[in-house]
Protein backbone atom coordinates (compact mmCIF):
# COMPACT_ATOMS: atom_id res chain seq x y z
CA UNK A 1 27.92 10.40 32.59
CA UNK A 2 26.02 13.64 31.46
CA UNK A 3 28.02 12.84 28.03
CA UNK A 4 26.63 9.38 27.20
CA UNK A 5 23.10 10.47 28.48
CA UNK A 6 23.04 13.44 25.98
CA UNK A 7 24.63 10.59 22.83
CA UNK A 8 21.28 8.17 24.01
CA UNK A 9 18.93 10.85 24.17
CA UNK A 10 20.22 12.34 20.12
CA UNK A 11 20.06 8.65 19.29
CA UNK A 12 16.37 7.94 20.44
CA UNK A 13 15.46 11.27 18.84
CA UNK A 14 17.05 10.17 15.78
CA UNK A 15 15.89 7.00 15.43
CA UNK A 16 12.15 8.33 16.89
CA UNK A 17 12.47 10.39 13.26
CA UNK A 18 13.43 7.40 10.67
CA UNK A 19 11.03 5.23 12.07
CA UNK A 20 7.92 4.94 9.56
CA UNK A 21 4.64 6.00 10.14
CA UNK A 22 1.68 2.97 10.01
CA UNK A 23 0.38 4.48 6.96
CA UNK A 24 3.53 4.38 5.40
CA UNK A 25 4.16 0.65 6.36
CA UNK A 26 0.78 0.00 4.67
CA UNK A 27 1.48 1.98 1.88
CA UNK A 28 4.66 0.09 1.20
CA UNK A 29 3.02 -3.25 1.96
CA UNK A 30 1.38 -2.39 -1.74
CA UNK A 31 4.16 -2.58 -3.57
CA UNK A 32 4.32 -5.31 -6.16
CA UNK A 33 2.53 -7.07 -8.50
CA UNK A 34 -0.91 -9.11 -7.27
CA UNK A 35 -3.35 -11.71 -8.50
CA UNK A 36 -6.64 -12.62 -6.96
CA UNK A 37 -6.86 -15.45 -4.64
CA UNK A 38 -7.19 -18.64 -5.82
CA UNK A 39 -5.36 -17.38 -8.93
CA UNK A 40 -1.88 -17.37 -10.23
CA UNK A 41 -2.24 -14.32 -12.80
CA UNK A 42 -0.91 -11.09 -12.26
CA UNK A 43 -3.99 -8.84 -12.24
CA UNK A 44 -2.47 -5.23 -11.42
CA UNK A 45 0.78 -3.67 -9.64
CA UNK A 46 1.25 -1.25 -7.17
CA UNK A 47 4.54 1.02 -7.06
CA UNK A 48 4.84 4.67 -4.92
CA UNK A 49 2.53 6.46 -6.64
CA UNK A 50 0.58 4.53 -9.62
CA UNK A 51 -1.58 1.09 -9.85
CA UNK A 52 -1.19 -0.43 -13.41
CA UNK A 53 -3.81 -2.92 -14.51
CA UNK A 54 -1.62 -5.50 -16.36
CA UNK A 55 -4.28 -7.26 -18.62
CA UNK A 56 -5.12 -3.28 -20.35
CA UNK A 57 -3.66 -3.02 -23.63
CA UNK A 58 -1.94 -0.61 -23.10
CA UNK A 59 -1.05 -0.41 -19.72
CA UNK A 60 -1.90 2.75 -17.88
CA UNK A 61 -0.52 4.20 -14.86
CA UNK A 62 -3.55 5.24 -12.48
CA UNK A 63 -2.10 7.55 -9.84
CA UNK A 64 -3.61 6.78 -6.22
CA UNK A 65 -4.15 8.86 -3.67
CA UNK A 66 -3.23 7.28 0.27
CA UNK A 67 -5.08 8.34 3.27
CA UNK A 68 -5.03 6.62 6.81
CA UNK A 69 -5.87 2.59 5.55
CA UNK A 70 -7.81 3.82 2.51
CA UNK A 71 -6.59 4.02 -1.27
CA UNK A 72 -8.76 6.17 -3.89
CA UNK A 73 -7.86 6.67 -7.55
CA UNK A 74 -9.48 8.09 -10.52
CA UNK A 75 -10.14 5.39 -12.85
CA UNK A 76 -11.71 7.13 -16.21
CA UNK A 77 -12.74 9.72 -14.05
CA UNK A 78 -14.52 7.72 -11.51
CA UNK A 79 -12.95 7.93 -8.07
CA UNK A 80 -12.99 4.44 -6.57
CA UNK A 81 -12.11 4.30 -2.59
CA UNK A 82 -11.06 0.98 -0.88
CA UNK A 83 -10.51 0.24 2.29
CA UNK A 84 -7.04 -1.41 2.61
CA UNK A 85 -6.14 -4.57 5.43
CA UNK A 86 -4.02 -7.35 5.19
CA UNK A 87 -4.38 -11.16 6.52
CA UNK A 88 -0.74 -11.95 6.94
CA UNK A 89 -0.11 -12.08 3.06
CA UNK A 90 -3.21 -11.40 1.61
CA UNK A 91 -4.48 -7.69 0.60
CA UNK A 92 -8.16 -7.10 1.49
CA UNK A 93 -9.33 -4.23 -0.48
CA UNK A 94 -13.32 -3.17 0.93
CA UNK A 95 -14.96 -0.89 -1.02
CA UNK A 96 -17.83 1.88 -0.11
CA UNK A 97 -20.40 -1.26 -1.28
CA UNK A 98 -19.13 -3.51 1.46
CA UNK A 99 -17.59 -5.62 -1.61
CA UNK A 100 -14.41 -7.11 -0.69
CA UNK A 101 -11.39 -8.42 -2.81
CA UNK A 102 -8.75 -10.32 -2.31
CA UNK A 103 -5.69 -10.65 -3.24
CA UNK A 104 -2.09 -12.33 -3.50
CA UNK A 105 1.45 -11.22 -4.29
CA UNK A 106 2.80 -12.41 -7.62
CA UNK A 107 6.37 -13.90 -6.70
């Protein structure tokens, strides 16, 4: 009995550890390639650690910075900040302005 009580608890603690933080569920929600609504071209990408506008000739990798639900990156050395949700599919990105985009994953 004290046995399979000891396995149980090293299994919850072990799980408790691989399970991903919210922000890195967000985060990963990112990934791919998106297009505004309403639209079916691809207007940037998202992978770990850079955004690449697609329709920039050429294509740059902007590294982004992830805090909490917010995304900032330095885009010709302006920092831009948006506020990131979802609506089932659809990314919402808010900016400081109160402007908000949205957008749809390129399949």
């Amino acid at each position: 009995m004290e046995k399979k009580c000891f396995i149980s608890i090293a299994a919850f603690i072990m799980l408790s550890c691989m399970a991903s933080s919210p922000q890195q569920s967000l985060q990963s929600r990112l990934f791919g390639t998106w297009a505004a609504c309403g639209d079916e071209v691809a207007v940037f990408q998202i992978d770990k650690d850079s955004l690449y506008y697609i329709d920039e000739d050429p294509i740059v990798a902007i590294s982004y910075q992830f805090a909490g639900d917010s995304m900032s990156l330095d885009y010709w050395g302006n920092t831009i900040v948006q506020h990131i949700s979802f609506r089932k599919d659809t990314l919402v990105m808010k900016n400081k302005l109160g402007e908000v985009n949205c957008f749809v994953p390129v399949k």
